[in-house]
Protein backbone atom coordinates (compact mmCIF):
# COMPACT_ATOMS: atom_id res chain seq x y z
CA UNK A 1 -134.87 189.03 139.05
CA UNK A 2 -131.45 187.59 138.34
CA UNK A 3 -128.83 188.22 135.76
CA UNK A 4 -129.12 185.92 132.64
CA UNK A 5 -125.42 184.52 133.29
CA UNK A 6 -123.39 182.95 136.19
CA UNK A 7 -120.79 185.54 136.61
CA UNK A 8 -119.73 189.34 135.98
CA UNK A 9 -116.54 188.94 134.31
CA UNK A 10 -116.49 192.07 131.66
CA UNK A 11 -118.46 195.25 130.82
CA UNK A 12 -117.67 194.53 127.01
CA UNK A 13 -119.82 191.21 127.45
CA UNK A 14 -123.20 193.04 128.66
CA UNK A 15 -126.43 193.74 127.13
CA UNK A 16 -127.21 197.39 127.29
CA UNK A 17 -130.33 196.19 129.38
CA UNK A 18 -128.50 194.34 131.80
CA UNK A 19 -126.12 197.32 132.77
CA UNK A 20 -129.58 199.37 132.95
CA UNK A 21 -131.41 196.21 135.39
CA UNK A 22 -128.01 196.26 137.40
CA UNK A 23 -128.10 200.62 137.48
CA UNK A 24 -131.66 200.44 138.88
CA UNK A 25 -131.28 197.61 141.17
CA UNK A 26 -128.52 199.89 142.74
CA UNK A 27 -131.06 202.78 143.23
CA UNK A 28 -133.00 200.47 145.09
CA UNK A 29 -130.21 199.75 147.58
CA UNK A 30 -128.71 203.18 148.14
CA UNK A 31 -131.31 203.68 150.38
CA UNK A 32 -130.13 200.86 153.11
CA UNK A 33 -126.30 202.80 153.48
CA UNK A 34 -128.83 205.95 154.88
CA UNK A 35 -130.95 203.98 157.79
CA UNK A 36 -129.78 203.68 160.81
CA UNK A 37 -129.62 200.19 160.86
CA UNK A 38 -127.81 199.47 157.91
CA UNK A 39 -128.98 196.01 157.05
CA UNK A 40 -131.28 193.64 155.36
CA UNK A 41 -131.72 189.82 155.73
CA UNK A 42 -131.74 189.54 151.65
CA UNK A 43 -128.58 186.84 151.55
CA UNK A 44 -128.84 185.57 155.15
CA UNK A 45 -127.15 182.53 155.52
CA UNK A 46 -124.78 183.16 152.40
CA UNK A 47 -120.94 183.26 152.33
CA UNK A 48 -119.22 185.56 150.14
CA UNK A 49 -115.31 185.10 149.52
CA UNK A 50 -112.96 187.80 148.80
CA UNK A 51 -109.64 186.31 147.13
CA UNK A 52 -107.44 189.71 146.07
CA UNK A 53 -104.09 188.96 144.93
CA UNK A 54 -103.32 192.76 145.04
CA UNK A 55 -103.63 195.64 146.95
CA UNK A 56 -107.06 197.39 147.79
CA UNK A 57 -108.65 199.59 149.95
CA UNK A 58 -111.90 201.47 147.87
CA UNK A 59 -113.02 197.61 146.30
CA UNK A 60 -112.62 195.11 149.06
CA UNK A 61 -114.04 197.12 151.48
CA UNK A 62 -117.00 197.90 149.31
CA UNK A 63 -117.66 194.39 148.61
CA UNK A 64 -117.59 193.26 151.90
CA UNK A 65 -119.95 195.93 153.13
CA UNK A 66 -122.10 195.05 150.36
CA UNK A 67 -122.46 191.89 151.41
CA UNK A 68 -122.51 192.57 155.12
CA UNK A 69 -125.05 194.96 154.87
CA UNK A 70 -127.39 192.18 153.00
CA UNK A 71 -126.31 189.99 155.85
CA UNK A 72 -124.02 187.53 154.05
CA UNK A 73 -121.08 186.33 155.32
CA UNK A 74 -118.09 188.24 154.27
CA UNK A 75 -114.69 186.07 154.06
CA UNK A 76 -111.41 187.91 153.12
CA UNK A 77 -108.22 185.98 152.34
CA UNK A 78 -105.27 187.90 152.57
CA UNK A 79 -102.77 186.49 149.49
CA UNK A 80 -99.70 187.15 151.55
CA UNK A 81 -100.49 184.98 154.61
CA UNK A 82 -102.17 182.03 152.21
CA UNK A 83 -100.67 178.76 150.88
CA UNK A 84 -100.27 180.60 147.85
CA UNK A 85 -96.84 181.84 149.51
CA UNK A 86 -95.92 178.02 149.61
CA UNK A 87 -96.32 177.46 146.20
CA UNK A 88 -100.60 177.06 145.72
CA UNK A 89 -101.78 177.43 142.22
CA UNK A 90 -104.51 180.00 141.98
CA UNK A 91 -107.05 177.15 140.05
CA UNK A 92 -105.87 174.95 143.56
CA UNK A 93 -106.80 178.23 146.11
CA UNK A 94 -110.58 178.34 144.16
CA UNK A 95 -110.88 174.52 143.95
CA UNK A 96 -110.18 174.41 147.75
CA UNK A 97 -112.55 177.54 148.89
CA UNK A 98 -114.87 175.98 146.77
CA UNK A 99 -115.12 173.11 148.41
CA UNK A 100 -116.06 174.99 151.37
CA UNK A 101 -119.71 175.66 149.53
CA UNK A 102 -119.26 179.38 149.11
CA UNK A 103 -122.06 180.96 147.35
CA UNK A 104 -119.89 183.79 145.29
CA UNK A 105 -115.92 184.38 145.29
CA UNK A 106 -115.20 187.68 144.52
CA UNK A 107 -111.41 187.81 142.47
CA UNK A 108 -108.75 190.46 141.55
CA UNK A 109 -105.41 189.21 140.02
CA UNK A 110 -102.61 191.06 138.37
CA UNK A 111 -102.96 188.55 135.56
CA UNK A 112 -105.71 189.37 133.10
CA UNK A 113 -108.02 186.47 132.07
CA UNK A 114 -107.75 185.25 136.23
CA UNK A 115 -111.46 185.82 136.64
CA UNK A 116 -112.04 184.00 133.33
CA UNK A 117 -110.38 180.78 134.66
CA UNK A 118 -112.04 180.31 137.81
CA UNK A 119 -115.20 181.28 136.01
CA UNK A 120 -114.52 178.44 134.45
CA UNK A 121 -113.44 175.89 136.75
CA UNK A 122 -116.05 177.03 139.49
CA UNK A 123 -119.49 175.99 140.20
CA UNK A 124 -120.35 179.33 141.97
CA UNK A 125 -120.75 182.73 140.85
CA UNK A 126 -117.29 184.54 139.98
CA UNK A 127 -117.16 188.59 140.28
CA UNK A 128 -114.40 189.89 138.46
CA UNK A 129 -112.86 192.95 140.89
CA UNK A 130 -110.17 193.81 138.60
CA UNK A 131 -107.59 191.85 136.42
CA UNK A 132 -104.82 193.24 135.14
CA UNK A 133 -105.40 195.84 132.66
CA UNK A 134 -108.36 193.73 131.17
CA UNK A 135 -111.40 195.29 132.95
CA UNK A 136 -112.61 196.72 136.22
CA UNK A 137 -116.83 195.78 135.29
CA UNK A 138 -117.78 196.59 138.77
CA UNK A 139 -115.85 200.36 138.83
CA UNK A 140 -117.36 201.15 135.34
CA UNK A 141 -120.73 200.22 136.67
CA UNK A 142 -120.62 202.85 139.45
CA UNK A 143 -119.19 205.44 137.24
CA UNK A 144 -122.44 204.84 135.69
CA UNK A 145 -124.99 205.07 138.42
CA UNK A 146 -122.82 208.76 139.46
CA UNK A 147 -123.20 210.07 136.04
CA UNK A 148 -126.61 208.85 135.54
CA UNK A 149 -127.75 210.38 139.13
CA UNK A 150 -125.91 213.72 138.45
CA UNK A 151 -126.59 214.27 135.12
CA UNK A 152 -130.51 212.04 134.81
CA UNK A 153 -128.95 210.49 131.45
CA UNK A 154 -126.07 208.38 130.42
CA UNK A 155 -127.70 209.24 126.61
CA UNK A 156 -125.72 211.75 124.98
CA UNK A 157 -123.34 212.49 127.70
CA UNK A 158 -119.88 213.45 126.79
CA UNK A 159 -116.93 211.67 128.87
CA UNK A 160 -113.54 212.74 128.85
CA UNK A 161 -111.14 210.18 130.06
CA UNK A 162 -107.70 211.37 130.85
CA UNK A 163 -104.42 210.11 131.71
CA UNK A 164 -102.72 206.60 131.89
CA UNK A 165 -105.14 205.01 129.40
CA UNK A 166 -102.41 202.12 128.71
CA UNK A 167 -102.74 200.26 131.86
CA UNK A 168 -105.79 201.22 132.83
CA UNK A 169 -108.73 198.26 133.36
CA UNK A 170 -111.01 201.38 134.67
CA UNK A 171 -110.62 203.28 131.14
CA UNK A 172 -111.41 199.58 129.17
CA UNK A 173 -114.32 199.10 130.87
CA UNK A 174 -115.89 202.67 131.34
CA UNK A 175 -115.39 202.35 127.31
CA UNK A 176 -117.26 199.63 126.75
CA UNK A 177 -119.81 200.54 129.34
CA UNK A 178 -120.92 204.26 128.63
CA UNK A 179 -120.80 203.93 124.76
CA UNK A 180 -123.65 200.93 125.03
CA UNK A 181 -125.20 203.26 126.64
CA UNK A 182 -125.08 205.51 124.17
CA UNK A 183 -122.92 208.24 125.92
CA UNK A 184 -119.91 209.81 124.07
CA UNK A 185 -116.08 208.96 124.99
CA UNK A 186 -112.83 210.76 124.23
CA UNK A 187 -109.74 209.24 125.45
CA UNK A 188 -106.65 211.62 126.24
CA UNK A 189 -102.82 211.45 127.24
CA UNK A 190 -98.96 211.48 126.50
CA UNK A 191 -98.99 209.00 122.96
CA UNK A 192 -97.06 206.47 124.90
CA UNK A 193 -99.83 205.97 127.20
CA UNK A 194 -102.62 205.36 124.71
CA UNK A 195 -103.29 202.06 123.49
CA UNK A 196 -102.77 201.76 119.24
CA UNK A 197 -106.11 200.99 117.90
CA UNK A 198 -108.33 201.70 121.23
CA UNK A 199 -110.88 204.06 118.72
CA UNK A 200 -111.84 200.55 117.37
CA UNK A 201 -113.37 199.89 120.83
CA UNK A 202 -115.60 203.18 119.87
CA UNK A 203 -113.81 206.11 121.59
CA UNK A 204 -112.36 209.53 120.06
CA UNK A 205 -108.52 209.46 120.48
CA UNK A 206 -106.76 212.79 121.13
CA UNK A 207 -103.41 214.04 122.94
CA UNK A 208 -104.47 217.62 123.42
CA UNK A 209 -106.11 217.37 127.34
CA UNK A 210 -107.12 220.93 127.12
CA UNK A 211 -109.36 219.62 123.50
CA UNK A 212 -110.68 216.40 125.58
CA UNK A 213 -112.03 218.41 128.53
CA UNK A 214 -113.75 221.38 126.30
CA UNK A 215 -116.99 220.05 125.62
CA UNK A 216 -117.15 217.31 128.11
CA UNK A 217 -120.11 216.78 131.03
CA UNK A 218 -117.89 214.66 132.79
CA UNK A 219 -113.99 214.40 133.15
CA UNK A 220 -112.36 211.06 134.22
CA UNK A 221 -108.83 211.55 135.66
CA UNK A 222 -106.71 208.47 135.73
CA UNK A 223 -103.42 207.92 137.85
CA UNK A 224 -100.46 206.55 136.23
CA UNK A 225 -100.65 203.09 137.37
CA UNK A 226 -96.33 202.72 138.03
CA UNK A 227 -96.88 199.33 139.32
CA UNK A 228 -98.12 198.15 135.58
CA UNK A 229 -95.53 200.15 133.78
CA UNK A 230 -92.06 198.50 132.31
CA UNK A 231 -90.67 201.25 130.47
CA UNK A 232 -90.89 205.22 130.83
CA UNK A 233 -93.19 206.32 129.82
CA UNK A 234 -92.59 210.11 130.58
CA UNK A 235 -89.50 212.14 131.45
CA UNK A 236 -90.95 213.25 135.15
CA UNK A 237 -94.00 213.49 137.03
CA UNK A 238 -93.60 217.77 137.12
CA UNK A 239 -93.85 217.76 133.43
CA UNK A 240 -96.33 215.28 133.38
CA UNK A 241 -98.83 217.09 135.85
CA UNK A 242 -98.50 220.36 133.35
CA UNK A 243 -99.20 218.79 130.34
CA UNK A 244 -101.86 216.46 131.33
CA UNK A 245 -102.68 217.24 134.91
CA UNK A 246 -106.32 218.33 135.95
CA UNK A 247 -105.90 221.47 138.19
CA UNK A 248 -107.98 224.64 138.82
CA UNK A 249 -106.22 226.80 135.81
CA UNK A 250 -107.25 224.03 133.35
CA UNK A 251 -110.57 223.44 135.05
CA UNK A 252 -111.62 226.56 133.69
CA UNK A 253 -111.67 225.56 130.36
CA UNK A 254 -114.14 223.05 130.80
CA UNK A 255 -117.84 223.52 131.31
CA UNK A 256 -118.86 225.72 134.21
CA UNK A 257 -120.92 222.43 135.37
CA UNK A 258 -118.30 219.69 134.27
CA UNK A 259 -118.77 216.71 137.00
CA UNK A 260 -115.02 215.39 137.95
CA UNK A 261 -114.49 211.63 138.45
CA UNK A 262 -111.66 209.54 139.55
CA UNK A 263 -111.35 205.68 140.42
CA UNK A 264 -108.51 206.27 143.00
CA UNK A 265 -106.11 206.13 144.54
CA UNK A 266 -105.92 209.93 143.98
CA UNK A 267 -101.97 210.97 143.03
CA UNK A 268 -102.83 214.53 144.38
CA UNK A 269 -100.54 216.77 142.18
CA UNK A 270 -100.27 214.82 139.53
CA UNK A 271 -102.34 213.79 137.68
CA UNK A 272 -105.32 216.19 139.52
CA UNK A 273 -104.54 219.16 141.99
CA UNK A 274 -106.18 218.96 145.42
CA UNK A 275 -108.43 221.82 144.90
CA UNK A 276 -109.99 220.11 142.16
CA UNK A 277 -110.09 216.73 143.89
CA UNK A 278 -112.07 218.24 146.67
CA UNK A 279 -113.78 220.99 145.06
CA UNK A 280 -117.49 221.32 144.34
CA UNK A 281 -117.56 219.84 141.06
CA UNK A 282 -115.98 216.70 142.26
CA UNK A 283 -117.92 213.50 142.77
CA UNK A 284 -115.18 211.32 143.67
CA UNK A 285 -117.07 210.02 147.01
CA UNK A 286 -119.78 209.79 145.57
CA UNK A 287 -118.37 207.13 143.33
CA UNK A 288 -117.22 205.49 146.66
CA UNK A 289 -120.91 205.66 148.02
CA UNK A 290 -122.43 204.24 144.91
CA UNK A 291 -119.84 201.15 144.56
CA UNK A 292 -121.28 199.97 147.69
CA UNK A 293 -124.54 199.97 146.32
CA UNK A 294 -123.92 198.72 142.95
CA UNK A 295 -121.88 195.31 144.37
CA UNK A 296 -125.17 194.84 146.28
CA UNK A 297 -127.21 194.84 143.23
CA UNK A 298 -124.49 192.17 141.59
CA UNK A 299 -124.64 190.09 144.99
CA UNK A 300 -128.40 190.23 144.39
CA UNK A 301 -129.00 190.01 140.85
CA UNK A 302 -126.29 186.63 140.92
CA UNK A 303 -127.31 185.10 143.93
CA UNK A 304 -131.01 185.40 143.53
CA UNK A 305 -131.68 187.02 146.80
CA UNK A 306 -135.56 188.03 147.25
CA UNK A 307 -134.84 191.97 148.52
CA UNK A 308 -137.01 192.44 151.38
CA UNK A 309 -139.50 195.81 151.93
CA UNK A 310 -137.96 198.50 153.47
């Protein structure tokens, strides 16, 4: 099976069934991280290209292990020691590694609409690891597989997505994603952090954190992403963790069961307290565990790689 398109550029631009073929082609690969040997010869002889213009530890590596552990070749180029420091254009980078025959070049740019472009100008397969504050399609996708393997359902589930809404891609595209799949989604934080008309992508809009987290199954903290942020947004980050913070007094007002989710980097004290972060409601490495196997399923499912038998 392959994915009906060239690229993964967006969540907002997906079927409901693909996100479900992608979510079970993932199950199928979780099981390769447990063996021993953690391998199969699925994309031998394919070269995957890793082109991140900014920081990351959680995504790059997970992409390259995905496609190490389906034996592709994994190729990271690191911005700051590229020709792009002697003036490159990004369109001239792609055109170049292109010309290399790569099979897939995996992208994440400051700039939103980056991943767009080189879709664009590129033969091969573009993945879209983050851009800007656009959309993060390949974080919202494992967000899914963790809720849908806690909880059996993404139908009817009730997210609560807290914090830095505003200049989060991970908030845009866990929007888009778990309301096609029919789940619920409240969106909560200071009023200078939430996007004006962001309940027109289909969420519930509220400022009261305490409201948000009530009734929810699962709670999504967000850091405040400084590095996107102009202005001030918020006198200090003390008041900020009491008003909007996720730690264990709070916690208690949620659902005995709530699940707790985060993209990372975790601001511990901030915008969640350590003993929440690490407690046993908290599937925050599990979300690390699953990315792995969800960018093998889009390394699959784009390349057209025939999985072998376990």
């Amino acid at each position: 099976m392959r994915l009906k398109r060239k690229d993964l550029l967006t969540i907002e631009d997906l079927a409901r069934d693909e996100i479900e073929l992608i979510l079970s082609t993932a199950e199928s690969f979780k099981e390769v991280s447990e063996r021993e040997i953690k391998k199969v010869p699925t994309l031998r002889g394919r070269t995957i290209v890793n082109l991140f213009y900014e920081p990351s530890t959680r995504t790059r590596t997970s992409f390259e292990i995905a496609a190490k552990r389906m034996s592709a070749d994994a190729v990271n180029i690191s911005v700051s020691t590229s020709s792009v420091v002697k003036g490159e254009t990004i369109r001239d980078t792609a055109k170049n590694l292109e010309a290399m025959r790569p099979d897939c070049i995996v992208v994440r740019h400051a700039a939103a609409g980056v991943p767009l472009m080189l879709a664009r100008n590129l033969n091969c397969p573009v993945i879209n690891a983050g851009d800007g504050a656009h959309e993060h399609p390949s974080q919202a996708l494992l967000d899914m597989l963790t809720v849908k393997t806690a909880l059996g359902r993404l139908e009817g589930a009730r997210l609560a997505v807290v914090g830095d809404i505003m200049h989060s891609r991970v908030a845009r595209s866990n929007i888009y994603g778990f309301t096609r799949m029919g789940a619920e989604v409240t969106v909560a934080g200071p009023p200078t952090m939430i996007p004006p008309g962001i309940e027109r992508m289909g969420c519930r809009v509220t400022h009261d954190v305490d409201a948000a987290i009530k009734d929810a199954d699962v709670i999504m903290m967000l850091r405040i992403q400084l590095e996107r942020q102009k202005d001030a947004f918020f006198p200090t980050a003390r008041e900020y963790s009491g008003l909007y913070g996720l730690d264990e007094a709070r916690l208690k007002r949620a659902k005995k069961d709530v699940l707790i989710l985060h993209p990372g980097p975790i601001n511990r004290g901030v915008e969640i307290s350590s003993g929440v972060a690490d407690g046993p409601y908290s599937l925050i490495l599990n979300q690390v565990t699953n990315g792995v196997a969800v960018r093998m399923a889009l390394f699959y499912l784009l390349l057209g790689g025939a999985k072998e038998a376990a």
